[in-house]
C-alpha atoms as a PDB file:
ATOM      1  CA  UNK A   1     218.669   6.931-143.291  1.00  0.00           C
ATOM      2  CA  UNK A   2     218.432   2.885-143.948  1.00  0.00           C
ATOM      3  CA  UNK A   3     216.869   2.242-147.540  1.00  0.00           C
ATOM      4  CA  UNK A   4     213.853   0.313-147.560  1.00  0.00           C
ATOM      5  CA  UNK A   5     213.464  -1.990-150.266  1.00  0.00           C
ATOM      6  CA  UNK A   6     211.113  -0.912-152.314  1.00  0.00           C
ATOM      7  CA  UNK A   7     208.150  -4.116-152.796  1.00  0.00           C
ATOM      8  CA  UNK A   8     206.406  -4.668-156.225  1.00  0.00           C
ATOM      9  CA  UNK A   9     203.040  -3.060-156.400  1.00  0.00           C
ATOM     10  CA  UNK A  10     199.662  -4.490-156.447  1.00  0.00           C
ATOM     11  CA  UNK A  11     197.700  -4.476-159.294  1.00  0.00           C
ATOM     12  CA  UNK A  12     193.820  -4.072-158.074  1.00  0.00           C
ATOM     13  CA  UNK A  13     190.888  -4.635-160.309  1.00  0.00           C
ATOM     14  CA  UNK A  14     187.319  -3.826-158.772  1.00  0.00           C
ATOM     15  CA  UNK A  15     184.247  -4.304-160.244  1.00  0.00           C
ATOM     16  CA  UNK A  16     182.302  -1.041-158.227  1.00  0.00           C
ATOM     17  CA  UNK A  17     179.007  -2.195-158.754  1.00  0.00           C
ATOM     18  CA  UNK A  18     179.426  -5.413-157.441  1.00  0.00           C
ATOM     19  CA  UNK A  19     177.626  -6.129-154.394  1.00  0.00           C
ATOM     20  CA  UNK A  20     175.292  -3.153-154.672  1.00  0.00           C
ATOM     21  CA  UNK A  21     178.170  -0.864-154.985  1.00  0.00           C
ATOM     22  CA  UNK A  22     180.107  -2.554-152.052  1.00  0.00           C
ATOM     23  CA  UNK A  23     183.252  -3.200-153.968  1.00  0.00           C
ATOM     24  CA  UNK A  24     183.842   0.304-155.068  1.00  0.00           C
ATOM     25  CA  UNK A  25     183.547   1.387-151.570  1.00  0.00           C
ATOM     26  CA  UNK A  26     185.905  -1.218-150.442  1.00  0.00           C
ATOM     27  CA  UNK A  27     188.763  -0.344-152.797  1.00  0.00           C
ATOM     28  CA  UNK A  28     189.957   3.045-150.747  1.00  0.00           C
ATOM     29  CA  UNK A  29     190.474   0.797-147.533  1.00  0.00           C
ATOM     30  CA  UNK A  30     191.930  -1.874-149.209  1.00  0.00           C
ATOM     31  CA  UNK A  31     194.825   0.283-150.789  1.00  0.00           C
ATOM     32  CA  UNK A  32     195.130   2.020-147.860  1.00  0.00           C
ATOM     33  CA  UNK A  33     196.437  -1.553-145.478  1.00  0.00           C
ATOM     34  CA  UNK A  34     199.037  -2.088-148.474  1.00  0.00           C
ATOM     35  CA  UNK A  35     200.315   1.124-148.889  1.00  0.00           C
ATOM     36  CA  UNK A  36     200.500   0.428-144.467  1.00  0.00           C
ATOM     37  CA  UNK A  37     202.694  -2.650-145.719  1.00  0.00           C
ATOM     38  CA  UNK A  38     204.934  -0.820-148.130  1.00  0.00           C
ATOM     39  CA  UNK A  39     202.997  -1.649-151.508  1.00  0.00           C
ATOM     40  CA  UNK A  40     202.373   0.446-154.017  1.00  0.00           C
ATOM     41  CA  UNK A  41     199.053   0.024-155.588  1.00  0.00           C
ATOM     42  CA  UNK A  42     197.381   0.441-159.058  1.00  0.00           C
ATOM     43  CA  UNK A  43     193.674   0.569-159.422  1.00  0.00           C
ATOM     44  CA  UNK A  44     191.700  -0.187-162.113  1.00  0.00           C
ATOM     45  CA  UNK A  45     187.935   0.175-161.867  1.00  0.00           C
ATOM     46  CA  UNK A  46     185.939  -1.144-164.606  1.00  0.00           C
ATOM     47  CA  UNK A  47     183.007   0.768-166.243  1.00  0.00           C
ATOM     48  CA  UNK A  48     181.261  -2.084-168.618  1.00  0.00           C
ATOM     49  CA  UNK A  49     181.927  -6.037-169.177  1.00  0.00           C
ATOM     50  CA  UNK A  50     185.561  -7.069-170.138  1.00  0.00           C
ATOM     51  CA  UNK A  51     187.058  -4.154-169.537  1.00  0.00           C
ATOM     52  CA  UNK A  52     188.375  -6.323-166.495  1.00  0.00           C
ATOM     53  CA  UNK A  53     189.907  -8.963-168.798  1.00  0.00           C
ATOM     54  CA  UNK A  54     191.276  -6.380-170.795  1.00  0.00           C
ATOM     55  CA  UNK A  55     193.122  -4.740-168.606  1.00  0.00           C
ATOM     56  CA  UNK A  56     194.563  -8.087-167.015  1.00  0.00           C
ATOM     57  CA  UNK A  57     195.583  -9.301-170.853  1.00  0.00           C
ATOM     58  CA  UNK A  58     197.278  -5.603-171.234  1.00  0.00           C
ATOM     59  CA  UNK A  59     199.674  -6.257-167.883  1.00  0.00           C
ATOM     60  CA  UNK A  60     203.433  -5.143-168.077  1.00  0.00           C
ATOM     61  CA  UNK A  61     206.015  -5.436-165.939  1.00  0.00           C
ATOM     62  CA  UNK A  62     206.392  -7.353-162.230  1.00  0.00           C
ATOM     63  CA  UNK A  63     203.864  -7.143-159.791  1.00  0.00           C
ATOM     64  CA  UNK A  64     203.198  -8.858-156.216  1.00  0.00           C
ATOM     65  CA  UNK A  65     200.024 -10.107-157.016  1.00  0.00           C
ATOM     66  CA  UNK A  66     196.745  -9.366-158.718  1.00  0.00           C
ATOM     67  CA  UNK A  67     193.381  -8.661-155.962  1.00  0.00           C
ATOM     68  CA  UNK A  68     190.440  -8.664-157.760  1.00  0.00           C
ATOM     69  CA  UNK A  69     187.117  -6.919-155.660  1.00  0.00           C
ATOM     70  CA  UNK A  70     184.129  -8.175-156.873  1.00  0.00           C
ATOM     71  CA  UNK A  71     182.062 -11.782-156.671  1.00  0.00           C
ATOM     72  CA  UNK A  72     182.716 -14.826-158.455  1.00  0.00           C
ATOM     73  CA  UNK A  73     182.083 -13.250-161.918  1.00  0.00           C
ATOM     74  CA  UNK A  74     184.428 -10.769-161.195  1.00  0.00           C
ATOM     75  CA  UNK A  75     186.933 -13.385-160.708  1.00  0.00           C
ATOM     76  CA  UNK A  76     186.092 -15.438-163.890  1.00  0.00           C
ATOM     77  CA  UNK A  77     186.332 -11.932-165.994  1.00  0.00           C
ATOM     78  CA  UNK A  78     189.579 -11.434-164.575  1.00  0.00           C
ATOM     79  CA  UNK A  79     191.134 -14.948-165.028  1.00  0.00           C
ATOM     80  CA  UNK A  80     189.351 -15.060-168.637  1.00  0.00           C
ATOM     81  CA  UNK A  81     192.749 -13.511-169.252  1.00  0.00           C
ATOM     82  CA  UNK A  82     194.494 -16.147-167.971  1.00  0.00           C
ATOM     83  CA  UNK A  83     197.462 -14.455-165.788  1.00  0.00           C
ATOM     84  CA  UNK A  84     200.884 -16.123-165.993  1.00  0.00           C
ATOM     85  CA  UNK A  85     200.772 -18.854-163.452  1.00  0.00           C
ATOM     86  CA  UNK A  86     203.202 -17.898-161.144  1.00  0.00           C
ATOM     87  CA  UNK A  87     201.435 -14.452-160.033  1.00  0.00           C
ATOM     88  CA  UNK A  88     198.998 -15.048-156.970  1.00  0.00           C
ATOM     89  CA  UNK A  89     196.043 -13.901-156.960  1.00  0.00           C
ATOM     90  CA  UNK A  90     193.949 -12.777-154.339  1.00  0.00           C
ATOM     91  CA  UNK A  91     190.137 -11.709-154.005  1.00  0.00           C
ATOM     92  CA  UNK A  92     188.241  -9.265-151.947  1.00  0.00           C
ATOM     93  CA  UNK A  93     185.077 -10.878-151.998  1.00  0.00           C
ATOM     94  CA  UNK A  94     181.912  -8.308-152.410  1.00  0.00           C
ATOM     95  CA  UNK A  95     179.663 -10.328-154.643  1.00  0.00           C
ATOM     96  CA  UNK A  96     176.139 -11.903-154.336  1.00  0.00           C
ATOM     97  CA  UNK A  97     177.163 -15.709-153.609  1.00  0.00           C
ATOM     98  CA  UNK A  98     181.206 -14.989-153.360  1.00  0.00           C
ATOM     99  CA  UNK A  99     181.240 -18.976-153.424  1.00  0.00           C
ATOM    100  CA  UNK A 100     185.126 -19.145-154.258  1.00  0.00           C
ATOM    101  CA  UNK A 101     185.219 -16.988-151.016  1.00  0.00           C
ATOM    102  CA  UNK A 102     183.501 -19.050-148.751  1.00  0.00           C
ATOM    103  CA  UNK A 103     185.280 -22.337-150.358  1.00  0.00           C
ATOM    104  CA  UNK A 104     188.719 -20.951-149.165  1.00  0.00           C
ATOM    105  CA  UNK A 105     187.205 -18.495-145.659  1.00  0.00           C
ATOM    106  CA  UNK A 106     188.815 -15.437-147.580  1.00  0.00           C
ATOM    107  CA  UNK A 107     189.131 -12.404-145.265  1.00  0.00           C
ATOM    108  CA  UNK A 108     185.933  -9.839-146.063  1.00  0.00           C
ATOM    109  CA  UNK A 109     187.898  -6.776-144.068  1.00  0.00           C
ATOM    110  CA  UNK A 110     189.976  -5.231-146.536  1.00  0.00           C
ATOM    111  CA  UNK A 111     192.496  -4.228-144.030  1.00  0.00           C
ATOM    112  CA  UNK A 112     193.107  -8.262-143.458  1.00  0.00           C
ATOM    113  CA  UNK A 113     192.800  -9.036-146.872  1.00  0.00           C
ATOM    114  CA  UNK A 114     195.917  -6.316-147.423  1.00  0.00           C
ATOM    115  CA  UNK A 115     197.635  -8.512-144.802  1.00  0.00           C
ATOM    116  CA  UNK A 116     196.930 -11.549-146.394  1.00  0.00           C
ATOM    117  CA  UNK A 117     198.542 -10.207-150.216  1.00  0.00           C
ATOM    118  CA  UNK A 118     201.292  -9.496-147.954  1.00  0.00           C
ATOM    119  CA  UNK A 119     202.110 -12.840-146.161  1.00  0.00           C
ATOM    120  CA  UNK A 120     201.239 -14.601-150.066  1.00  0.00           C
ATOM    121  CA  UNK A 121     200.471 -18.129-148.944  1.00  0.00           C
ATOM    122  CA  UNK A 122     198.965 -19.705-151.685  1.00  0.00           C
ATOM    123  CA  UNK A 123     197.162 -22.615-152.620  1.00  0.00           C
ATOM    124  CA  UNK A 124     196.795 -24.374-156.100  1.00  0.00           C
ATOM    125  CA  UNK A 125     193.629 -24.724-158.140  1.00  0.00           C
ATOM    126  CA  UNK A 126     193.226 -25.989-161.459  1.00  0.00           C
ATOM    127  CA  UNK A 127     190.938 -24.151-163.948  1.00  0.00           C
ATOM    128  CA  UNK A 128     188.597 -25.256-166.660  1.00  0.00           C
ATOM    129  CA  UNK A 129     188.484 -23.870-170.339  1.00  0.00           C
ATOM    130  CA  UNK A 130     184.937 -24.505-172.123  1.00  0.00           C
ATOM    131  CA  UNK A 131     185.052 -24.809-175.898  1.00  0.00           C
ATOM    132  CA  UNK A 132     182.392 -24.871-178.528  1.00  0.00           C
ATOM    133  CA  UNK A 133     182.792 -25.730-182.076  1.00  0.00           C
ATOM    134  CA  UNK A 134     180.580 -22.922-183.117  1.00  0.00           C
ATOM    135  CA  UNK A 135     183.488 -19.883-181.961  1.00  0.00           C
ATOM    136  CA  UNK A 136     186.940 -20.006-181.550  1.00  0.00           C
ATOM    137  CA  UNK A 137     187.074 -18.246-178.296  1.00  0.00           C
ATOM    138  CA  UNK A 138     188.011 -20.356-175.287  1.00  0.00           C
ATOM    139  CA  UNK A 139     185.896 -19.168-171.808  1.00  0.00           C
ATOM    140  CA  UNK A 140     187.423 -20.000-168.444  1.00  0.00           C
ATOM    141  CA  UNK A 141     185.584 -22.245-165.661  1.00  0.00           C
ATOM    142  CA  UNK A 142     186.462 -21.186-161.835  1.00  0.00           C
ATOM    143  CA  UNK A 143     184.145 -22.724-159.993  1.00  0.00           C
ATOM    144  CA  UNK A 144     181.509 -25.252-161.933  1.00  0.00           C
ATOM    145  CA  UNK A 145     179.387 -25.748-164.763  1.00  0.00           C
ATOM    146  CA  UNK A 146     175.596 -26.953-164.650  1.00  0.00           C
ATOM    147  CA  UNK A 147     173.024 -27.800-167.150  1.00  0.00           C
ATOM    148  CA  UNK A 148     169.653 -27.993-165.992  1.00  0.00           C
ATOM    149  CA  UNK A 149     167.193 -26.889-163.107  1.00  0.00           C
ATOM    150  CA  UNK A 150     170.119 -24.900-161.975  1.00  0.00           C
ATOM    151  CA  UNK A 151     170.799 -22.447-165.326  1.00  0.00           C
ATOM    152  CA  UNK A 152     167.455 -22.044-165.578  1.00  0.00           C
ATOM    153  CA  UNK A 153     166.984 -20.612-162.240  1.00  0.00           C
ATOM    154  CA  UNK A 154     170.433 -18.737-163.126  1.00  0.00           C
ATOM    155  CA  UNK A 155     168.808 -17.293-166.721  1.00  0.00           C
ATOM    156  CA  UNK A 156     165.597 -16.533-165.039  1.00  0.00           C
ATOM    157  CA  UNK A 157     167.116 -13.993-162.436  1.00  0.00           C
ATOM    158  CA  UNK A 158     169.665 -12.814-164.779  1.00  0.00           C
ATOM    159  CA  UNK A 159     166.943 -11.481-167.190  1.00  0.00           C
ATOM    160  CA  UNK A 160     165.001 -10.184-164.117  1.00  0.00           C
ATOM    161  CA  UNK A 161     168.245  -8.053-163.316  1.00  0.00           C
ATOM    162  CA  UNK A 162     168.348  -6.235-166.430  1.00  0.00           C
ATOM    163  CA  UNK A 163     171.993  -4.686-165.733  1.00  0.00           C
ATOM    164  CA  UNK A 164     171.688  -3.443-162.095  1.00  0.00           C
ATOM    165  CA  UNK A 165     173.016  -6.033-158.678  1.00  0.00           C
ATOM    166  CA  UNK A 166     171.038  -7.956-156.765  1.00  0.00           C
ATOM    167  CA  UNK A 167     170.772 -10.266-153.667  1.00  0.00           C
ATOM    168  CA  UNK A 168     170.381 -13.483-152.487  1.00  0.00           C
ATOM    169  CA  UNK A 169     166.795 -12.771-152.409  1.00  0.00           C
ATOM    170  CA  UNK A 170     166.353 -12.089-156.445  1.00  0.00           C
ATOM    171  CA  UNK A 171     166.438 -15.674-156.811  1.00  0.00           C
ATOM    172  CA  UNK A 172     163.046 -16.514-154.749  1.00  0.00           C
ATOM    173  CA  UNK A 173     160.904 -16.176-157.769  1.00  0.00           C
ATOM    174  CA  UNK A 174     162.771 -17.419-160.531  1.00  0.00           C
ATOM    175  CA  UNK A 175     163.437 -20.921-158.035  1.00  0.00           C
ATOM    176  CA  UNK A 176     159.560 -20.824-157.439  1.00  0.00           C
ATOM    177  CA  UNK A 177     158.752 -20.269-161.646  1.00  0.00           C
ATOM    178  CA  UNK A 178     161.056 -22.918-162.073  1.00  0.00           C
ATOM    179  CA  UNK A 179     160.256 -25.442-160.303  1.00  0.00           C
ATOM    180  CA  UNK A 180     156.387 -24.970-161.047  1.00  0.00           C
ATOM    181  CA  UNK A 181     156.854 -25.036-164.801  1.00  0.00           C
ATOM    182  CA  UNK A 182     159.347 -27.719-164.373  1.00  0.00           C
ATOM    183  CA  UNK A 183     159.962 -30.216-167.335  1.00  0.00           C
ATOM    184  CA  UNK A 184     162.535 -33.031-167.614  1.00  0.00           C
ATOM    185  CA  UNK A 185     165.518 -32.487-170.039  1.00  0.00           C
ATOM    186  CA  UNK A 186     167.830 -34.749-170.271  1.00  0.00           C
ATOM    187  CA  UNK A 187     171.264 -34.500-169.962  1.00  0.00           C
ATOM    188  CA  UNK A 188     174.392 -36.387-170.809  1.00  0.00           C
ATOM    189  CA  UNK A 189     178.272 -36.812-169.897  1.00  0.00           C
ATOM    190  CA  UNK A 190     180.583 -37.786-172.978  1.00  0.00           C
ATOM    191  CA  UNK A 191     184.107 -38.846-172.050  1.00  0.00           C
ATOM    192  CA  UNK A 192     187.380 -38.557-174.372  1.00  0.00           C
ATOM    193  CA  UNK A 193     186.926 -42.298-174.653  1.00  0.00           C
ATOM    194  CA  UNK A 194     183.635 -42.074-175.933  1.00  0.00           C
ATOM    195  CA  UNK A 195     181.963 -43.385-172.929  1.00  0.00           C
ATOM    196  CA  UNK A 196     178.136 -42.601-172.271  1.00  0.00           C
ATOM    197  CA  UNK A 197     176.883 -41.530-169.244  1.00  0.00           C
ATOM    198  CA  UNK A 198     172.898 -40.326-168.676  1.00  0.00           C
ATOM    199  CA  UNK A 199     170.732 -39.050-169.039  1.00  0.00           C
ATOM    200  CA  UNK A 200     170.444 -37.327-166.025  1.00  0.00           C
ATOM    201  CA  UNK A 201     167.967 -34.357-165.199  1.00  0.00           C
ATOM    202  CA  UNK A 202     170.877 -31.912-164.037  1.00  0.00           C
ATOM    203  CA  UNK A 203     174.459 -32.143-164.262  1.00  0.00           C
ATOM    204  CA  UNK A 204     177.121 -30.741-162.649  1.00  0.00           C
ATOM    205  CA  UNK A 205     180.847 -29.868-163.131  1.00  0.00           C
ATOM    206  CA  UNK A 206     182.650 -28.963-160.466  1.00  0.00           C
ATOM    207  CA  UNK A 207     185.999 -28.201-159.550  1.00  0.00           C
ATOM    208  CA  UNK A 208     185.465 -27.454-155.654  1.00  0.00           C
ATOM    209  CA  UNK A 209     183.374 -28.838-153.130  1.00  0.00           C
ATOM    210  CA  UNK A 210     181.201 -25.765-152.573  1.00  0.00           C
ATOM    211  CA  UNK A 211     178.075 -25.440-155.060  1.00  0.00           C
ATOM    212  CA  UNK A 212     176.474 -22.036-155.104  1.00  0.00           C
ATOM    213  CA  UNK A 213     177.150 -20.816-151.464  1.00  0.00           C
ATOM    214  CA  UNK A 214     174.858 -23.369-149.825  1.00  0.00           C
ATOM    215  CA  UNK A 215     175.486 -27.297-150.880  1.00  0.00           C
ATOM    216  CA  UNK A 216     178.178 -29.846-150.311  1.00  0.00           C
ATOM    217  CA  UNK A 217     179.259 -32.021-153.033  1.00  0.00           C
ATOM    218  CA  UNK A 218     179.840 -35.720-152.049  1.00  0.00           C
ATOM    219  CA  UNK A 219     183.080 -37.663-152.770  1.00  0.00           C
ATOM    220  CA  UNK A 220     187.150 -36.497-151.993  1.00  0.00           C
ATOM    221  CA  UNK A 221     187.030 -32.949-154.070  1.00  0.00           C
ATOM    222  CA  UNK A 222     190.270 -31.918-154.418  1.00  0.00           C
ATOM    223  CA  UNK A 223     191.388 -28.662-156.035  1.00  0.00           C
ATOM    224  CA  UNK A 224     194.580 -29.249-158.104  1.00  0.00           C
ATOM    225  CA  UNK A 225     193.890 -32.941-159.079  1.00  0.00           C
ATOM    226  CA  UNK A 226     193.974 -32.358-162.534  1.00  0.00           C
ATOM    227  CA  UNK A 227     190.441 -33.949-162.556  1.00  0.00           C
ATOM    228  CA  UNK A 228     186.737 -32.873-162.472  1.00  0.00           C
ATOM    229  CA  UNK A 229     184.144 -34.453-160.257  1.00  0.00           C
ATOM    230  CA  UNK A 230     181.256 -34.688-162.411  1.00  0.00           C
ATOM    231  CA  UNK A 231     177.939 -35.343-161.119  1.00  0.00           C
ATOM    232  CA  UNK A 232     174.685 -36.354-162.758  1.00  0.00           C
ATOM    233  CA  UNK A 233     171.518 -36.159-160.791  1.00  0.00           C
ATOM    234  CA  UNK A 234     168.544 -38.010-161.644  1.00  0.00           C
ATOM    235  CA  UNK A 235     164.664 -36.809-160.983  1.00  0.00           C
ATOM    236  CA  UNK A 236     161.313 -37.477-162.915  1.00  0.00           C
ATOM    237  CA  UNK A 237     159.985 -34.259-161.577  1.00  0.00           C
ATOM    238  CA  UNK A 238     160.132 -31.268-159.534  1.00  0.00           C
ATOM    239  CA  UNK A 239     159.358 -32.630-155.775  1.00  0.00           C
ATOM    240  CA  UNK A 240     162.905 -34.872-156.475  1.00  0.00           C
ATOM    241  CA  UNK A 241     164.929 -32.106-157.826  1.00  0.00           C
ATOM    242  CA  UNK A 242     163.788 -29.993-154.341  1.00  0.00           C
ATOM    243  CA  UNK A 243     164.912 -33.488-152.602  1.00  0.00           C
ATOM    244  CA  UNK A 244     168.688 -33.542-153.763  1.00  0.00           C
ATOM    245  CA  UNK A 245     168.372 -29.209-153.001  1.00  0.00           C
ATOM    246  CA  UNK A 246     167.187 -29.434-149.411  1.00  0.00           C
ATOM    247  CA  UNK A 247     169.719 -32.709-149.027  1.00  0.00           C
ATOM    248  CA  UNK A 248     172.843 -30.731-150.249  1.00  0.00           C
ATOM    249  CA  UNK A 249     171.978 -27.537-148.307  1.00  0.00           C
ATOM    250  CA  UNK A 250     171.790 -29.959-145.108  1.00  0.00           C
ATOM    251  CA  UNK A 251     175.548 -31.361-146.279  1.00  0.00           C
ATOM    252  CA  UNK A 252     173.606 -34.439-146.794  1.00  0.00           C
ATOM    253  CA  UNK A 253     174.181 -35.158-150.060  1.00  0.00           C
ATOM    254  CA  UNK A 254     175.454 -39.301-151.268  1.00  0.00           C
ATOM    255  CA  UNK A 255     176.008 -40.689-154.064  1.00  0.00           C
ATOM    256  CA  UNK A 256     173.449 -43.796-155.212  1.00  0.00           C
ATOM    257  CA  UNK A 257     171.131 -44.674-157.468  1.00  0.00           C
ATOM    258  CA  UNK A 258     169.801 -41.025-158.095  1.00  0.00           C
ATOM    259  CA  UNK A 259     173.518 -39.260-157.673  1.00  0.00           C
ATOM    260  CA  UNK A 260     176.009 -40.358-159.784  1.00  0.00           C
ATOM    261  CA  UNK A 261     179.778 -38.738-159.328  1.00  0.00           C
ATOM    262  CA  UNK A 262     182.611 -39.681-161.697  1.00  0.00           C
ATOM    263  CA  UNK A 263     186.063 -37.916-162.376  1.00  0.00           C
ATOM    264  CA  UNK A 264     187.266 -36.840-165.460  1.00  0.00           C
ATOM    265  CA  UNK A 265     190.200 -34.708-167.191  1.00  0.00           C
ATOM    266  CA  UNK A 266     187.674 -33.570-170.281  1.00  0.00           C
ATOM    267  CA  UNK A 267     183.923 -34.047-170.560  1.00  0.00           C
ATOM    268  CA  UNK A 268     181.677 -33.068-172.983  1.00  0.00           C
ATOM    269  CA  UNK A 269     177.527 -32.181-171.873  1.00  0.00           C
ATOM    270  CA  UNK A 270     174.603 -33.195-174.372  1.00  0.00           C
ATOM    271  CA  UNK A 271     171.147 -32.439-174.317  1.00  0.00           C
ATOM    272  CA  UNK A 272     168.043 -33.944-176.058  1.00  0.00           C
ATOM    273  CA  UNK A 273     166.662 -30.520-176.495  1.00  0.00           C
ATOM    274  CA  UNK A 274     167.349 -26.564-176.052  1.00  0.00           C
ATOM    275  CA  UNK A 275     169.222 -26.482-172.845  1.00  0.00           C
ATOM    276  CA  UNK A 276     170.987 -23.719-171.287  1.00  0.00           C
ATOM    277  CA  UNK A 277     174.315 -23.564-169.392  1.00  0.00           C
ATOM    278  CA  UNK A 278     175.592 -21.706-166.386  1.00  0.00           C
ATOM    279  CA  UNK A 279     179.214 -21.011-165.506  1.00  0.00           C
ATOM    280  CA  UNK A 280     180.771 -19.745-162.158  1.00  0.00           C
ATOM    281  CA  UNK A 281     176.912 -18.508-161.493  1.00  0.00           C
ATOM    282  CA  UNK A 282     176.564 -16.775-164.895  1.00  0.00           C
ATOM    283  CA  UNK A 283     174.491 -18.327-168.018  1.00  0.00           C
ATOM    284  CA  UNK A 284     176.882 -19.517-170.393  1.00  0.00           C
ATOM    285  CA  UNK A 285     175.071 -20.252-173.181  1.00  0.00           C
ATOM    286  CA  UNK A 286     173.486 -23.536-174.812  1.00  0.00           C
ATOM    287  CA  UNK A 287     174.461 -27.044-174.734  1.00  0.00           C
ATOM    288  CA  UNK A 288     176.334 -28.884-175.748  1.00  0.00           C
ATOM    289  CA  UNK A 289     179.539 -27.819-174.657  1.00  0.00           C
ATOM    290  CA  UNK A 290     183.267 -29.413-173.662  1.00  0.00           C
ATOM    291  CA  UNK A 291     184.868 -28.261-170.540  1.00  0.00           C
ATOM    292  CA  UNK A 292     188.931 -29.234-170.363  1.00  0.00           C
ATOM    293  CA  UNK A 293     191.291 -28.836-167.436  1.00  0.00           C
ATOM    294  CA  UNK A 294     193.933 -26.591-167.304  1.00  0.00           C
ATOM    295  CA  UNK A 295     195.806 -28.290-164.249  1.00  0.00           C
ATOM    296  CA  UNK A 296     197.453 -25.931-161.710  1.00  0.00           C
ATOM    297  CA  UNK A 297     196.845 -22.985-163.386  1.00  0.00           C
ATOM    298  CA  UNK A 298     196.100 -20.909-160.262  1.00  0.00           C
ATOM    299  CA  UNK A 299     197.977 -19.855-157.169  1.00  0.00           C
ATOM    300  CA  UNK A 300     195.097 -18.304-155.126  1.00  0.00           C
ATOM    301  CA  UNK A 301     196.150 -16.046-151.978  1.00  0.00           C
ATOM    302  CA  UNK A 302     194.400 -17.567-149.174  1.00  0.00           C
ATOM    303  CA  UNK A 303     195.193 -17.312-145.388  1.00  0.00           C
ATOM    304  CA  UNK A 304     195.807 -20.833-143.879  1.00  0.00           C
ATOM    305  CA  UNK A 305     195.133 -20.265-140.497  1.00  0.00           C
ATOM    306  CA  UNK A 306     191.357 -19.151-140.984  1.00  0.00           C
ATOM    307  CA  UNK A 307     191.281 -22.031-143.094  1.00  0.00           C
ATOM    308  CA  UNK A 308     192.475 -24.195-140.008  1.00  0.00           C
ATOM    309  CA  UNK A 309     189.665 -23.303-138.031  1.00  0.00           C
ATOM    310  CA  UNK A 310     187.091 -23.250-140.786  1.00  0.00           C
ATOM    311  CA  UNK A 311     184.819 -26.248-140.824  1.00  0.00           C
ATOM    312  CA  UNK A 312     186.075 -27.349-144.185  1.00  0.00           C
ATOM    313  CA  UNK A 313     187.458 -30.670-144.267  1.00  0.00           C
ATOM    314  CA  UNK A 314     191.093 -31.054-144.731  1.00  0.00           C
ATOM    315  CA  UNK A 315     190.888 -33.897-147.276  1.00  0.00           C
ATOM    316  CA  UNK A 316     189.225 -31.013-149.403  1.00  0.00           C
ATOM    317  CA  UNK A 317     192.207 -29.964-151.705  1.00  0.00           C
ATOM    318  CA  UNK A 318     195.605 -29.825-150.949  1.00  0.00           C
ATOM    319  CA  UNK A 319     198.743 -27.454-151.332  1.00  0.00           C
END
C-alpha cells in the first residue's frame, strides 16, 4: 500500500465553559473533521484561569497550528504565551462577543473550521503588550484597550458573573447603572515624544476596526501596520456618551470635534482619578497604563473567501 505522509498534529486548547458550555461540546466535532483530513489532534481542556497559557508556554515539538475554542478571552489567555510567530493560529469561536471572530467572518461549524486549519491561509496581525511599572509581568492586547464608560460597564457585569458565563444580555443592567450614575473622568493619551493629548471622557485603543461586536471605528484600520489607532471621545455627560454608542452601532461613527483618532507605535493612558481598564473585553486593572506594539506577531488562520463576501471593507488590513 502507498504511504501517506503523515501531517503534524493540531494542538487544541478549549476553554469548556465558554459560551455556556458550548466550547466543550464543540471540541469532539472539531477533532473529528481533522482527524477526516489526516491530522492528529491533542486536546487540552482547561479547568481554572491560565492553565491555557500554561500549557501553550509548555509546547514541544512541531505542530500544524494551534485552534483555540473559546471567545476572545480565550484567545488573549492563549496568546499571553506568546507562540513563536511562525505557527498559525486558528479559533473556534464560542464566546459571548467572539469580536476577533466576527472581525475576520471565522467559520462557527467546527467541521469548516477543521477545513480551514487545513487549507492555513493566514493573515497578519500585530499584537499589543501592556506594561505597568508597578509588576514586571507583561499582558498581551488582541483586540483593544478602553478606559472609561466602557470598563465600567465591563467591571460591572464581570462582578455580576461571579465565575459562571453569560450572554449578551448580562450587560443590560450594568449599561443602564452606568450610564445613570455616570460621572466624567478624564482621560489622557501620552506619546513616546511626550506629546499631550485630552482629556477625553473615554479612550480607546484599538488594533482592529471592530469594537465589542457592534461598532465601527472610523479612519483606514489596518491590522499589521505596526501602529495603533487611538481614539479619544469627548462628552460632558451621559446623553453624549449614548450619542457616539448609538452612532458607532449604526457604522456612523466620524471623527471631529468630539472624536479624535490618532496613530501611534506606544501610548501611554492617564487619568485624573481612580479609573479602571478593560482589555480584549476583560477588566484589566487601573490606569495608568502603556500599551506597545509587537508588530506582526500573529499569523491568524482565516478563510479568505468568506472574507470576500463579508461586508468588511477591503482597505481594512491587509496580508
Amino acid at each position: 500500500m502507498p504511504h501517506r505522509e503523515v501531517e503534524a498534529p493540531v494542538l487544541v486548547l478549549a476553554n469548556p465553559k465558554s459560551g455556556g458550555g458550548l466550547a466543550g461540546e464543540l471540541v469532539p466535532y472539531l477533532v473529528q473533521g481533522l482527524n477526516r483530513e489526516g491530522h492528529a489532534v491533542e486536546v487540552f481542556q482547561s479547568a481554572a484561569a491560565g492553565q491555557i497559557t500554561a500549557r501553550v508556554a509548555a509546547m514541544e515539538g512541531s505542530y500544524h497550528a494551534l485552534c483555540i475554542v473559546g471567545g476572545d478571552g480565550t484567545v488573549r489567555e492563549a496568546l499571553q504565551a506568546r507562540p513563536p510567530r511562525n505557527l498559525p493560529v486558528a479559533v473556534l469561536p464560542a464566546g459571548t462577543s467572539n469580536v476577533l471572530a466576527q472581525e475576520f467572518r471565522l467559520a462557527k461549524n467546527p467541521l469548516e473550521c477543521a477545513r480551514t486549519i487545513v487549507r492555513r491561509q493566514t493573515r497578519t496581525l500585530d499584537l499589543g503588550v501592556i506594561e505597568r511599572s508597578d509588576t514586571p509581568r507583561h499582558e498581551v492586547m488582541v483586540l483593544m484597550i478602553g478606559a472609561g464608560i466602557d470598563s465600567q460597564i465591563i467591571e460591572r457585569a464581570h462582578q455580576k458573573r461571579r465565575g459562571s458565563t453569560f450572554g449578551k444580555l448580562a450587560y443590560i443592567g450594568p449599561i443602564a447603572r452606568s450610564l445613570f450614575s455616570y460621572e466624567k473622568i478624564e482621560h489622557s493619551f501620552i506619546l513616546e515624544d511626550g506629546t499631550r493629548h485630552g482629556p477625553f471622557a473615554q479612550v480607546v485603543v484599538a488594533n482592529i476596526a471592530g469594537y465589542g461586536g457592534l461598532w465601527r471605528m472610523p479612519g483606514d484600520v489596518r491590522y499589521d501596520d505596526g501602529l495603533f489607532d487611538c481614539y479619544g471621545f469627548k462628552a460632558s455627560r451621559a446623553l453624549c456618551l449614548l450619542r457616539h454608542g448609538l452612532l458607532g452601532a449604526l457604522k456612523k461613527l466620524e471623527e471631529g470635534e468630539d472624536l479624535v483618532h490618532f496613530q501611534a507605535s506606544r501610548v501611554r493612558i492617564e487619568a485624573d482619578r481612580p479609573s479602571p481598564v478593560q482589555c480584549d473585553g476583560d477588566p484589566a486593572g487601573m490606569c495608568p497604563l502603556d500599551v506597545r506594539v509587537v508588530p506582526r506577531a500573529l499569523e491568524l488562520i482565516v478563510d479568505e473567501e468568506r472574507r470576500t463576501h463579508s461586508s468588511a471593507k477591503p482597505r481594512q488590513g491587509s496580508t
